[in-house]
Protein backbone atom coordinates (compact mmCIF):
# COMPACT_ATOMS: atom_id res chain seq x y z
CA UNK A 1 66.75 47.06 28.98
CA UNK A 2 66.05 46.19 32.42
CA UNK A 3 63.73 48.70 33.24
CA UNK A 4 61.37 47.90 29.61
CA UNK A 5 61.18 44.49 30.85
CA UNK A 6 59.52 45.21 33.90
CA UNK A 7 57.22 47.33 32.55
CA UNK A 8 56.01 44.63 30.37
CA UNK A 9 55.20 42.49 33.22
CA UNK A 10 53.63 45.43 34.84
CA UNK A 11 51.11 45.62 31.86
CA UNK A 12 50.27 41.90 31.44
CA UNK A 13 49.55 42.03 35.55
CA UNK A 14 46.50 44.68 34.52
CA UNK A 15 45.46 43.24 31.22
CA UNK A 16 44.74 39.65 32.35
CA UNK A 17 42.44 40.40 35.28
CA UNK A 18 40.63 42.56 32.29
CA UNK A 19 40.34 39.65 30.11
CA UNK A 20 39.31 37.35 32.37
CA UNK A 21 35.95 40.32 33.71
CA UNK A 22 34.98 40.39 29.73
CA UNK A 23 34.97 36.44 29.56
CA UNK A 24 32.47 35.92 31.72
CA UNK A 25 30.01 38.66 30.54
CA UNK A 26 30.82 38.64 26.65
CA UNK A 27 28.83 37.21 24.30
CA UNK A 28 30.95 33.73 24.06
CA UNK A 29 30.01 32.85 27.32
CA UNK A 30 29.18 29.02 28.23
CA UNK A 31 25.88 28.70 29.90
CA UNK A 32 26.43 26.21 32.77
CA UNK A 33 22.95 23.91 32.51
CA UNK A 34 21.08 22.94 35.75
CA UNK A 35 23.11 19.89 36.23
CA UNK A 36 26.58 22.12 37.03
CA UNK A 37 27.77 22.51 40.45
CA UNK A 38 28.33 26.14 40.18
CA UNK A 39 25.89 28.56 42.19
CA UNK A 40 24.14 31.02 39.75
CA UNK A 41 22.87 33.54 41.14
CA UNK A 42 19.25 35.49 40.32
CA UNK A 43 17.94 38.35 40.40
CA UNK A 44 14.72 39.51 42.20
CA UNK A 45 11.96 40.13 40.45
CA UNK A 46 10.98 43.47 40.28
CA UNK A 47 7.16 44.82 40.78
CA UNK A 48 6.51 44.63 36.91
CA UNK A 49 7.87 40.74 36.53
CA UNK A 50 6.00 39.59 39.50
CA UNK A 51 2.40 41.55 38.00
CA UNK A 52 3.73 39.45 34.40
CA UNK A 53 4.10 35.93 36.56
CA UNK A 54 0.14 36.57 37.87
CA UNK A 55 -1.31 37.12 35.18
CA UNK A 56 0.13 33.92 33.73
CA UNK A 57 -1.08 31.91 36.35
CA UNK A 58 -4.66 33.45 36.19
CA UNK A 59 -4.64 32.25 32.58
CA UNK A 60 -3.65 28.87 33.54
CA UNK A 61 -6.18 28.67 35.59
CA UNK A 62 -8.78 30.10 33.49
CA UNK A 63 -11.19 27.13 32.43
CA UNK A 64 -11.93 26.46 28.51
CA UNK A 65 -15.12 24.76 27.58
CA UNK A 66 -14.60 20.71 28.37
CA UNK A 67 -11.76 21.11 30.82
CA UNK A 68 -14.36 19.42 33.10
CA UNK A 69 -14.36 16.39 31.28
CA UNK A 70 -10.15 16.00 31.95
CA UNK A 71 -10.39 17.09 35.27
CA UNK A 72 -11.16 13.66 37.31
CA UNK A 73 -9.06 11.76 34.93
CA UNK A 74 -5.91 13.46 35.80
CA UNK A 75 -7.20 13.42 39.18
CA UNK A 76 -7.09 9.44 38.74
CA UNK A 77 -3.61 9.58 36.90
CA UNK A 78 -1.95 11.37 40.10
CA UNK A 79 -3.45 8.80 42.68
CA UNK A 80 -1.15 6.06 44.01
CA UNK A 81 -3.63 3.42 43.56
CA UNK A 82 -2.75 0.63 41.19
CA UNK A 83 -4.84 1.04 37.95
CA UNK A 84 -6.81 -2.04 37.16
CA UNK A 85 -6.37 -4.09 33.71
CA UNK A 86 -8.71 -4.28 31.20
CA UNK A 87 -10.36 -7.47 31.08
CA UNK A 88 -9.06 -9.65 27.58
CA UNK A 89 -11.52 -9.94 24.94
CA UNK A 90 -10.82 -13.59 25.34
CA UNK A 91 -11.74 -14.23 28.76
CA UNK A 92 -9.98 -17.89 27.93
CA UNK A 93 -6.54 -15.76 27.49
CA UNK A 94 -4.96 -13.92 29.60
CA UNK A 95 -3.71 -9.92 29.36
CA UNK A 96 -0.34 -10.88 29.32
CA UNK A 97 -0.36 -12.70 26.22
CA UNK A 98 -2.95 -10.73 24.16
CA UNK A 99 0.57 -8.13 24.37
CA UNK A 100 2.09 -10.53 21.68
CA UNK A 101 -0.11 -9.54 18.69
CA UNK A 102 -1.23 -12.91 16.40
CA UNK A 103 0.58 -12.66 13.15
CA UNK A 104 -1.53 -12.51 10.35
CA UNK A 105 -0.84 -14.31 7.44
CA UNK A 106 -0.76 -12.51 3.89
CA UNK A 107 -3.98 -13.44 1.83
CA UNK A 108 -4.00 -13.20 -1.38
CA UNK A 109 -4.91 -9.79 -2.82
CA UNK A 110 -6.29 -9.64 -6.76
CA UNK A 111 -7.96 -6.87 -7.84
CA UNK A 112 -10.56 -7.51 -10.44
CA UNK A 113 -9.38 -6.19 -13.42
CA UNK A 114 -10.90 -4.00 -16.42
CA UNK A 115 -10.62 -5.36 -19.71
CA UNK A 116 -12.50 -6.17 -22.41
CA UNK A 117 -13.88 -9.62 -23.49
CA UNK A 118 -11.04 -11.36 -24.20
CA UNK A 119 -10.21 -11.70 -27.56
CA UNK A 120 -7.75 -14.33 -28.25
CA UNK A 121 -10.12 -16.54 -29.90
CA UNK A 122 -11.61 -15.35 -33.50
CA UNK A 123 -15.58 -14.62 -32.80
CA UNK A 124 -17.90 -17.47 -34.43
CA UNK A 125 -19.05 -16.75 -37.89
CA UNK A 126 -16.54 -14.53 -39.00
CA UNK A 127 -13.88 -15.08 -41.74
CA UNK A 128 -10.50 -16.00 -41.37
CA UNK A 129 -7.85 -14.03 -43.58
CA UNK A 130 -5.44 -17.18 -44.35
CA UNK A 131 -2.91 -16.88 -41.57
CA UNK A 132 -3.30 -13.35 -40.72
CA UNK A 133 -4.51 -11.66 -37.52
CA UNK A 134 -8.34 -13.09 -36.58
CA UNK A 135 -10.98 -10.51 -37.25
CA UNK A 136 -12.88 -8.94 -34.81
CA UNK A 137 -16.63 -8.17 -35.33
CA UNK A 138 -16.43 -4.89 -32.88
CA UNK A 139 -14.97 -2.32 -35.26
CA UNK A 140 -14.14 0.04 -31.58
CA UNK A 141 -11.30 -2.62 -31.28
CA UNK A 142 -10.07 -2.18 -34.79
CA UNK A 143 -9.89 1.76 -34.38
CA UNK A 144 -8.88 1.04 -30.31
CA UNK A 145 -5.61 -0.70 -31.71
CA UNK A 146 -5.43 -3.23 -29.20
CA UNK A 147 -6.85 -5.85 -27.12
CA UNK A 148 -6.82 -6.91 -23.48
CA UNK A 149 -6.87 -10.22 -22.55
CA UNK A 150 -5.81 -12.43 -19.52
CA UNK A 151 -3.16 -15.35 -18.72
CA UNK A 152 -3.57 -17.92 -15.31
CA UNK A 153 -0.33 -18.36 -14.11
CA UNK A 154 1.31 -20.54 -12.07
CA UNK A 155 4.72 -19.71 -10.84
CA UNK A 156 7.63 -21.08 -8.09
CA UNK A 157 9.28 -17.57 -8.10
CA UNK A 158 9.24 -15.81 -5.22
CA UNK A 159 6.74 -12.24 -4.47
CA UNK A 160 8.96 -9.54 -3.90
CA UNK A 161 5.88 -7.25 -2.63
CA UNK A 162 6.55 -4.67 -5.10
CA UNK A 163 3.07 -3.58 -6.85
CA UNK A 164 4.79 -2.48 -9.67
CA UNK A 165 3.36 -5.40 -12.44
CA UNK A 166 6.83 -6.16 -14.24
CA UNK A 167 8.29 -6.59 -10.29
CA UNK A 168 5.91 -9.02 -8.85
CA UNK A 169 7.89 -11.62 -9.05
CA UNK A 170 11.88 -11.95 -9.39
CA UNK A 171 14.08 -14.46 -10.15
CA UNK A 172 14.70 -16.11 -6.73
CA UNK A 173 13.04 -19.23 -6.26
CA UNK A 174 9.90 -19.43 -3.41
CA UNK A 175 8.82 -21.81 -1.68
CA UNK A 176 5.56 -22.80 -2.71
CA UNK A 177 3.28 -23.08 -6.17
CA UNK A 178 1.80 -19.84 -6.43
CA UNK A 179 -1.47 -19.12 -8.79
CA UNK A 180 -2.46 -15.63 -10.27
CA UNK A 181 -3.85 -13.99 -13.00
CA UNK A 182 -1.84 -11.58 -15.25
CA UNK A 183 -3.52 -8.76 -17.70
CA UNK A 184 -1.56 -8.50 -20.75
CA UNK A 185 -2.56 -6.04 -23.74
CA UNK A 186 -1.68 -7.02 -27.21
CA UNK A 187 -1.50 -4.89 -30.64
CA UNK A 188 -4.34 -5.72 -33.16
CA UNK A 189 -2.29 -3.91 -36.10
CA UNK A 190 -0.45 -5.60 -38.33
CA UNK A 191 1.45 -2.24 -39.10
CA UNK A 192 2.51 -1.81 -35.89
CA UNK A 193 3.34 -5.25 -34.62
CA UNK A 194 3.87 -7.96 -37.28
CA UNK A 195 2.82 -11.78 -36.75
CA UNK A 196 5.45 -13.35 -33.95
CA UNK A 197 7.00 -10.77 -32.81
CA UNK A 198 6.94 -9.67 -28.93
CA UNK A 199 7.30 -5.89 -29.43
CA UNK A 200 8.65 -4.16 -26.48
CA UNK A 201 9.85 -0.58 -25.85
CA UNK A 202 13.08 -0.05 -26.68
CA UNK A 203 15.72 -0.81 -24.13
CA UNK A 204 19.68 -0.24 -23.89
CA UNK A 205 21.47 -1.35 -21.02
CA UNK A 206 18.71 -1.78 -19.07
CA UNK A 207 17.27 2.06 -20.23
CA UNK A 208 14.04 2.19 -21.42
CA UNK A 209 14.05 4.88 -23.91
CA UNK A 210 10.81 4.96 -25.24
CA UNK A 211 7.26 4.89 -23.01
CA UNK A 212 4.93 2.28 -23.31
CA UNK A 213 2.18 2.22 -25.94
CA UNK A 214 -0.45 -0.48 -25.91
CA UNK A 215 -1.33 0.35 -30.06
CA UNK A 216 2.97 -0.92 -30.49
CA UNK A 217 3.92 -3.29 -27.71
CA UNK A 218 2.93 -6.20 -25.95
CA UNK A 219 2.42 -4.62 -21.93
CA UNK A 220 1.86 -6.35 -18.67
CA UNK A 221 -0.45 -4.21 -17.66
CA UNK A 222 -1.50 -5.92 -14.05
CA UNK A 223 -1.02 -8.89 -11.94
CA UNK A 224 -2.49 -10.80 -8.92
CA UNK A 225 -2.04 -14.04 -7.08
CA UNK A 226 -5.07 -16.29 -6.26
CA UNK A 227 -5.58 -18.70 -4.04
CA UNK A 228 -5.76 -21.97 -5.23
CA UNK A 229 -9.55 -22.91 -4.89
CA UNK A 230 -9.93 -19.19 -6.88
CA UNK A 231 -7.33 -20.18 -9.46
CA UNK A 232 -9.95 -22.88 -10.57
CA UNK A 233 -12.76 -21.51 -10.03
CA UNK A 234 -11.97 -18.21 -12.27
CA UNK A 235 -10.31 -20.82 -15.01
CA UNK A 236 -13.38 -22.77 -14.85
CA UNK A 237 -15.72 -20.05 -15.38
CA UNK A 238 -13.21 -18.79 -18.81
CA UNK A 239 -13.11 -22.44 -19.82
CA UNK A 240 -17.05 -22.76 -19.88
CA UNK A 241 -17.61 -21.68 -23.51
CA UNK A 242 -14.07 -22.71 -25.08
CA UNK A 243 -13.00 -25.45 -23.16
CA UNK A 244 -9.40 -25.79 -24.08
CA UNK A 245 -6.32 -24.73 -22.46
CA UNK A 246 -3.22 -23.69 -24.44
CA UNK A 247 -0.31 -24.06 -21.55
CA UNK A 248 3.12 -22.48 -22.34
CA UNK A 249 6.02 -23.36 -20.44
CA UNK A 250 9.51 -20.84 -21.23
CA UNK A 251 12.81 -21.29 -21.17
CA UNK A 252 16.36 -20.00 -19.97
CA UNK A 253 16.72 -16.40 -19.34
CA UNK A 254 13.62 -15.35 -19.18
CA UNK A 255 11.83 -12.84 -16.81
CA UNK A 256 8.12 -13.44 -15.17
CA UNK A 257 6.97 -10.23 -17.48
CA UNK A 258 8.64 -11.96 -20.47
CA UNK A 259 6.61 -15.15 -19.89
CA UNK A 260 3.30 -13.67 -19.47
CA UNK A 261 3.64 -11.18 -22.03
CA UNK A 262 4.87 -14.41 -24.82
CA UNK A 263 2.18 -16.51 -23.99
CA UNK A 264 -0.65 -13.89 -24.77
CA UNK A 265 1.00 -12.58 -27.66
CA UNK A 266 1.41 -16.78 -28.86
CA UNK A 267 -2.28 -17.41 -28.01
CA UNK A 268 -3.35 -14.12 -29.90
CA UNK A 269 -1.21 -14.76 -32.94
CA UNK A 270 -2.54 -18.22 -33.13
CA UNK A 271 -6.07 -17.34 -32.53
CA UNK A 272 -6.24 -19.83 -29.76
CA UNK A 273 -9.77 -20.31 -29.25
CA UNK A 274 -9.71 -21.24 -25.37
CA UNK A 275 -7.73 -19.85 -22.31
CA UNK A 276 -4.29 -19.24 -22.26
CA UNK A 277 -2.08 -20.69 -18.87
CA UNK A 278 1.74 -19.89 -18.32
CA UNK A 279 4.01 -21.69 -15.74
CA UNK A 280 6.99 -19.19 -14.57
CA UNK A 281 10.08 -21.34 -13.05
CA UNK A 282 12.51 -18.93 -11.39
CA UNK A 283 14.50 -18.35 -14.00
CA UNK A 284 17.22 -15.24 -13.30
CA UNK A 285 16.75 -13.60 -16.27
CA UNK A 286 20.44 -13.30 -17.39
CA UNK A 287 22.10 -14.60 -19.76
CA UNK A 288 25.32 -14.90 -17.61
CA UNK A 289 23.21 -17.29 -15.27
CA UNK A 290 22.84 -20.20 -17.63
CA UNK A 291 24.63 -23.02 -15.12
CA UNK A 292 22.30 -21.38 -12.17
CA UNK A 293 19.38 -21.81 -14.23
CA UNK A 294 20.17 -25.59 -15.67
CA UNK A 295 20.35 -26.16 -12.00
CA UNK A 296 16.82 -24.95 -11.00
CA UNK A 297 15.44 -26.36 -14.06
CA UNK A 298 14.91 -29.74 -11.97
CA UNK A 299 13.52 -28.87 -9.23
CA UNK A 300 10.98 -26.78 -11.39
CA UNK A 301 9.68 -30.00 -13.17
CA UNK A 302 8.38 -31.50 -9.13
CA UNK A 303 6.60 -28.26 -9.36
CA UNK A 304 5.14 -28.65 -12.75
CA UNK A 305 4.07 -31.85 -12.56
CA UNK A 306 1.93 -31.01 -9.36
CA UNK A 307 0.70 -27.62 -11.87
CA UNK A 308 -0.04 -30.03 -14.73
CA UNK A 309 -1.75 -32.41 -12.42
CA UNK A 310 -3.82 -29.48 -10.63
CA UNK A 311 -5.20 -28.31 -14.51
CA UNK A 312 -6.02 -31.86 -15.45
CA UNK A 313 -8.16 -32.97 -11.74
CA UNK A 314 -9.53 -28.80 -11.62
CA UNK A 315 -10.36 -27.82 -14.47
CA UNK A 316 -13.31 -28.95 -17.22
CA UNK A 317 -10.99 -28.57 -20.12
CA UNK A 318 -11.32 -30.95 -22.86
CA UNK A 319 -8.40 -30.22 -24.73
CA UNK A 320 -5.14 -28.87 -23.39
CA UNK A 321 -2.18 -28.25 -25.58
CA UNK A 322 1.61 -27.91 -23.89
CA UNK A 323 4.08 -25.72 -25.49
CA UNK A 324 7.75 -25.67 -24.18
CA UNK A 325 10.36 -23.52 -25.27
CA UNK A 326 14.53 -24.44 -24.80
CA UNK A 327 15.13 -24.94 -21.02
CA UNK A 328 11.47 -25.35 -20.19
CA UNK A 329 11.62 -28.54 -22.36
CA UNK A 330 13.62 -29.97 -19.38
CA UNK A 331 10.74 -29.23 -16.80
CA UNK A 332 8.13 -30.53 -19.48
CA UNK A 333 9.44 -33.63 -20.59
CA UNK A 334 10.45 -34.68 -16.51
CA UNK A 335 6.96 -33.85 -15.78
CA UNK A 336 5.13 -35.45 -18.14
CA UNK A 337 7.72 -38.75 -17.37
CA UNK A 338 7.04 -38.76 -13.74
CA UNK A 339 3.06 -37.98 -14.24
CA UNK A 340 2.80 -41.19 -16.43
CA UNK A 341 4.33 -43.31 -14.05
CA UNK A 342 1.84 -41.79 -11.29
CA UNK A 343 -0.64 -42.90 -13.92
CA UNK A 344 0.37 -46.35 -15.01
CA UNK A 345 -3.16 -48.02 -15.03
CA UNK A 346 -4.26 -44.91 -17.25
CA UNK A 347 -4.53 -45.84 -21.04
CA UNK A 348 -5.96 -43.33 -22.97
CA UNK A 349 -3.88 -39.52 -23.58
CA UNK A 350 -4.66 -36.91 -21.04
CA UNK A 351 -2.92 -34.08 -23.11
CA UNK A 352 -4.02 -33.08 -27.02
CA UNK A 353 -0.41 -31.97 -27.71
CA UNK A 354 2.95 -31.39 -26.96
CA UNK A 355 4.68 -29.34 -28.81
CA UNK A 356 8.93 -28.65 -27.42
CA UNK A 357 10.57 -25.81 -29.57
CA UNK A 358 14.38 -25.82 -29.69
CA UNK A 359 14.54 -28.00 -26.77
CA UNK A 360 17.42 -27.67 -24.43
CA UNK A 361 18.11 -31.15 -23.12
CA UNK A 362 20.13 -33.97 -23.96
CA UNK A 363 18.96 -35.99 -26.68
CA UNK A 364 19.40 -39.29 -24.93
CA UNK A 365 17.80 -38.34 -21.74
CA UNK A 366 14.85 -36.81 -24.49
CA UNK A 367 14.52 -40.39 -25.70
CA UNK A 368 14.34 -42.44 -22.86
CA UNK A 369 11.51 -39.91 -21.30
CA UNK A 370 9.67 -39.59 -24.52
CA UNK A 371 9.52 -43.42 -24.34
CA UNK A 372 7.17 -43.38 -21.09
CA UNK A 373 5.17 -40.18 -21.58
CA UNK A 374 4.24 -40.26 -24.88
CA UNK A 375 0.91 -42.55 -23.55
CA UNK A 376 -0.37 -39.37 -21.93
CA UNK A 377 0.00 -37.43 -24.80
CA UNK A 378 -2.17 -37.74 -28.47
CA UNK A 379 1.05 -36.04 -30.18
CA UNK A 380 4.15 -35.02 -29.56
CA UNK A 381 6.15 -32.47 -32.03
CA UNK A 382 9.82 -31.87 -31.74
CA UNK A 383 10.96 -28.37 -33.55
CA UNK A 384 15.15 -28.38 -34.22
CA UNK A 385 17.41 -26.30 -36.13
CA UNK A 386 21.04 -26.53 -36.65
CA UNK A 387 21.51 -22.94 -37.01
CA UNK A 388 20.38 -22.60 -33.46
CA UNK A 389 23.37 -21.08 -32.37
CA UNK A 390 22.30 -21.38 -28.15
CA UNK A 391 21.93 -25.07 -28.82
CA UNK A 392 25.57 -25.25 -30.25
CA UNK A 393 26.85 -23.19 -26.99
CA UNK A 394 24.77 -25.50 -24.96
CA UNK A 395 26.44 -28.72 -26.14
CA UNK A 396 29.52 -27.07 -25.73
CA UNK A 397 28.67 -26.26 -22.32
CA UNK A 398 27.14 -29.52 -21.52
CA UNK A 399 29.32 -32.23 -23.23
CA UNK A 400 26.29 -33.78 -25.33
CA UNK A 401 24.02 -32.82 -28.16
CA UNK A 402 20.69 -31.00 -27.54
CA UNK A 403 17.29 -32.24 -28.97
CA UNK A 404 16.79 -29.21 -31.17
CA UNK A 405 20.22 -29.23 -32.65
CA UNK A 406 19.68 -30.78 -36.08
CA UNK A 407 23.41 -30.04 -37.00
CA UNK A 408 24.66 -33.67 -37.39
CA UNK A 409 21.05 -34.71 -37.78
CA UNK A 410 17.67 -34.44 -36.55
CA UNK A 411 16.72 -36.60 -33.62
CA UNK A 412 14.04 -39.31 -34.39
CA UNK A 413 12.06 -41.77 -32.86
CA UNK A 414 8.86 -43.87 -32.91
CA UNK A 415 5.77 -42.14 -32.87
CA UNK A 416 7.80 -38.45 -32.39
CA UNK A 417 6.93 -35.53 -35.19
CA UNK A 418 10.49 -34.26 -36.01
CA UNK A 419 10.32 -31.46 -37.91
CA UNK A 420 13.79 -29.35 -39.02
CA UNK A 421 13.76 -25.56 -39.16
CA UNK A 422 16.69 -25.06 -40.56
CA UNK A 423 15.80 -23.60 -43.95
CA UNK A 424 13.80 -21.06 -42.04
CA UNK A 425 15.08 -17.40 -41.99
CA UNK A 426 15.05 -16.30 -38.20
CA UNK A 427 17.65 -13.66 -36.23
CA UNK A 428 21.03 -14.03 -35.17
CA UNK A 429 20.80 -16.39 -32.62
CA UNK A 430 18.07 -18.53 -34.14
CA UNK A 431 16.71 -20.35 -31.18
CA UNK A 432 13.35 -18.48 -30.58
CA UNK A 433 11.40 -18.84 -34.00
CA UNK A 434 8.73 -20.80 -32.21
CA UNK A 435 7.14 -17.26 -31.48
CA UNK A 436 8.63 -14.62 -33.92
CA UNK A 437 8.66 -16.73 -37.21
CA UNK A 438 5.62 -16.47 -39.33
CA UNK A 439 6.31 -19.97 -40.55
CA UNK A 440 6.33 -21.68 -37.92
CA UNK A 441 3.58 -19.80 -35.90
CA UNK A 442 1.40 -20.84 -39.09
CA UNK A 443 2.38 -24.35 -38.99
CA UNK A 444 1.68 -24.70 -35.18
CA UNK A 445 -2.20 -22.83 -36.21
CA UNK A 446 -2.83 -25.72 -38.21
CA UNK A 447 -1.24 -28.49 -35.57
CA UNK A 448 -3.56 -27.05 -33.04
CA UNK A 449 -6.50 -27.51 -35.20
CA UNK A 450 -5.54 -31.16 -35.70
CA UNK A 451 -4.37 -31.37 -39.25
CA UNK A 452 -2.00 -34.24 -39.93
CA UNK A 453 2.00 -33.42 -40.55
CA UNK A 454 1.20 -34.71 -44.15
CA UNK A 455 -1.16 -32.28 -45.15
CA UNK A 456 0.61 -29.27 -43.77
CA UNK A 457 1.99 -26.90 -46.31
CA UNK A 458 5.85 -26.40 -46.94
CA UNK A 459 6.74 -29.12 -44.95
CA UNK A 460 8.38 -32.31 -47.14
CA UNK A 461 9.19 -35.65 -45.87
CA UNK A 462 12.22 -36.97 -45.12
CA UNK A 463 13.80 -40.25 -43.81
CA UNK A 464 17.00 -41.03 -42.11
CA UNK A 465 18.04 -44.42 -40.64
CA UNK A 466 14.60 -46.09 -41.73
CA UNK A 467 12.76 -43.44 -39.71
CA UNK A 468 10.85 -40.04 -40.67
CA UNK A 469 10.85 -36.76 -40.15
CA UNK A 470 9.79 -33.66 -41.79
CA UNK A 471 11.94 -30.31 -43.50
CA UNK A 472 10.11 -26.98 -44.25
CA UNK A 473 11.21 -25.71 -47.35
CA UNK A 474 10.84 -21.86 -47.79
C-alpha cells in the first residue's frame, strides 16, 4: 500500500512540470500586450525578413503623383510653432465665440402643392341637380372620380416634425397660433361616397385594413404651415373671385386629420362657393379624454378669437359663415362674446352666420353669451336633438343641460333659430348629423344661400313658452 502511494507522487512530480512546458506554447496561450511587465523575447531576423523589411520601406518612400502637394503641410503640422487663427468673418466678433454656432430658427416650410382648380364651388352656368353633388363642366373629373381641393388652417396644436400628413400635428397643445394649408381629396361619386358621409378606410383597433383610395375616401393628402403674412396673402389671392369664407370649428375627440378632412368634405357637399378655413384646438383625440379636453376647450377660445379677428382685419372676404360642432361650440360662442365686447362701438354684423350643431355647453352660459354676440352676427342657428346620446352623457358628466339636448325641451331665445333634429334618422350616437345627414346638410345649403327658416322645406313651426322654434318632420 505504502509503496503504490509513493509511486503516485513520483508520477505527479513528472507530469506537472509537463503541463506547465505545453501551457505556455499551446494554442490557449494568453498573449501578454505591450503594457505587461514581462520581458518577451524576439527573434532575429533572418537574411530573408530583413530583404522583406527593405523593400517595404522603399515603397514607402516611393512618391505617387501629388505627394508634393502634402509634403510642406505635414512639414508645418510637425513644427512647434503655434499655428495662427483664422481671422472671424465678423471682424466685430471674436474666434472664440463664432465656436458657439447661432441657432437658427425653424421657418416655415410649404411646399406648393399639385392639385387641380379647386372645385368646391359649382362652376357658373351650370345646373344644379336639387340637392345632389354640384356638376362639374370638365368631364376628366367625372371619369377621374375625385377632386382636390385645399383648406387654410389655423391650429394651437403642437408640430411634432413628422412629415407624414395625418402626423403633423398631435394632440398636445403648442404654444403659439400656427397657419397652414392642408390638401384634402374628396370623392365626386355618389356610388362610392354618399352625401355627408366622411368615408375613411376601414380601421379596427387602430389597424387600417384597407389602403387608401382617393375614388372612396376623403384623404389628407399634404400639409404645410405658413407664416402668417403668407397665410393671408395665399387666402387673399383664393378669396379674389368668391369672396366668402366658410370657417368650421370641431369638436371633442377629434384628430387634426379628422378636422381638415370634415371641413372639405362639408364645403364640397354643400357646394360652398368660396374658400374653406378650419381652426384645430388640441383636442386628444380620445374618447377617454373628455374632462382633458373640456379643460383645453377655454383656453382654445383666447386663441380663436385672435384667429377670427386675424380673418376679419386680413382678409377681403365679404361674407364669412362659422360652423361649430359639440365642444367647439364652447370656443365659438366665448370668442364671438369676448370679440363683441372688443368691438362695442361696432354696430353693424361682422359675421353672415353662425351656425352651432349639437352644441356642447351649458345652456345658461349659451344664453347669457348669445345675448352680447349676437350684434356681430346677421344669424345665429342652434341645431339640438334629444336623441343625442353624447349630450345626455355630457349633462351627466357636467351637472347641467347642454344646448343641443332638446330632451326636456329645446332651448329658445330672442332672435336665436332653434331648430330640433330629433325626428331625423342619424347613427347610434346621434350627435354628428350636422355632416353625415342628408337632411340637415340640405337645410344648411339653403341657410347659406340666405333663405329664411320659413321658407325652408320640412321644417314646421313650433312655439313653446310664447317663443319659436322650428321641428323637421321627415
Amino acid at each position: 500500500m505504502k509503496s503504490n502511494t509513493f509511486f503516485k507522487i513520483v508520477c505527479l512530480l513528472g507530469i506537472v512540470p509537463f503541463w506547465l512546458a505545453c501551457a505556455q506554447t499551446g494554442p490557449w496561450t494568453m498573449t501578454k500586450g505591450p503594457a505587461s511587465s514581462e520581458k518577451v523575447e524576439t527573434s532575429k531576423p533572418t537574411p530573408s525578413t530583413a530583404k522583406q523589411k527593405s523593400d517595404s520601406v522603399t515603397a514607402l518612400k516611393k512618391k505617387f503623383p501629388g505627394d508634393e502637394a502634402f509634403e510642406e503641410k505635414s512639414t508645418e503640422s510637425l513644427s512647434p510653432s503655434k499655428p495662427k487663427l483664422e481671422e472671424p468673418e465678423h471682424p466685430t466678433v471674436s474666434a472664440e465665440i463664432e465656436l458657439f454656432e447661432k441657432p437658427q430658427v425653424e421657418e416655415p416650410i410649404f411646399e406648393e402643392p399639385e392639385f387641380e382648380q379647386p372645385a368646391v364651388h359649382a362652376p357658373s352656368g351650370t345646373v344644379e341637380a336639387g340637392a345632389t353633388m354640384p356638376i362639374f363642366e370638365d368631364e376628366a373629373k367625372q371619369q377621374k372620380g375625385f377632386v382636390v381641393t385645399n383648406v387654410f388652417y389655423g391650429t394651437t396644436r403642437k408640430y411634432t416634425g413628422v412629415k407624414i400628413s395625418p402626423k403633423f400635428y398631435g394632440g398636445d397643445a403648442g404654444e403659439t397660433l400656427e397657419y397652414g394649408i392642408a390638401t384634402i381629396s374628396v370623392p365626386t361619386d355618389p356610388q362610392m361616397r354618399s352625401k355627408g358621409s366622411l368615408t375613411t378606410p376601414l380601421t379596427i383597433f387602430e389597424m387600417q385594413l384597407e389602403e387608401e383610395d382617393p375614388k372612396k375616401h376623403v384623404i389628407l393628402t399634404k400639409a404645410g404651415r405658413l407664416s402668417k403674412d403668407v397665410f393671408l396673402q395665399r387666402l387673399n389671392g383664393n378669396l379674389t373671385d368668391h369672396p366668402a369664407m366658410l370657417v368650421f370649428v370641431h369638436g371633442f375627440n377629434n384628430t387634426f386629420e379628422y378636422a381638415v378632412q370634415r371641413a372639405a368634405q362639408l364645403a364640397y357637399d354643400l357646394e360652398f362657393d368660396g374658400t374653406s378655413v378650419v381652426f384645430s384646438w388640441p383636442s386628444n383625440g380620445q374618447a377617454q379624454d373628455y374632462i382633458k379636453d373640456a379643460n383645453r376647450i377655454r383656453a382654445a377660445a383666447i386663441d380663436l378669437r385672435l384667429f377670427l379677428k386675424t380673418l376679419h382685419q386680413g382678409t377681403e372676404a365679404k361674407s364669412v359663415y362659422l360652423v361649430a360642432h359639440s365642444m367647439g361650440s364652447v370656443a365659438l360662442t366665448n370668442a364671438l362674446h369676448d370679440l363683441a365686447l372688443e368691438m362695442k362701438e361696432r354696430q353693424k354684423p361682422i359675421f353672415k352666420e353662425v351656425i352651432l350643431a349639437a352644441p356642447d355647453i351649458d345652456q345658461v352660459e349659451f344664453a347669457k353669451l348669445f345675448a352680447e354676440f349676437k350684434r356681430i352676427t346677421e344669424r345665429t342657428t342652434l341645431y339640438a336633438s334629444s336623441r343625442d346620446q353624447a349630450l345626455i352623457i355630457s349633462r351627466e358628466v357636467n351637472g347641467y343641460r347642454r344646448a343641443g339636448d332638446s330632451s326636456d325641451g329645446i332651448l329658445t331665445l330672442p332672435g336665436l333659430d332653434s331648430i330640433d333634429v330629433s325626428r331625423l334618422d342619424t347613427n347610434l350616437i346621434g350627435h354628428s348629423y350636422f355632416g353625415d345627414n342628408k337632411s340637415v346638410i340640405s337645410d344648411i345649403y339653403r341657410l347659406i344661400r340666405g333663405s329664411p327658416i320659413y321658407q325652408r322645406g320640412k321644417l314646421v313651426k313650433r312655439s313653446i313658452a310664447g317663443l319659436t322654434f322650428w321641428e323637421f318632420i321627415p
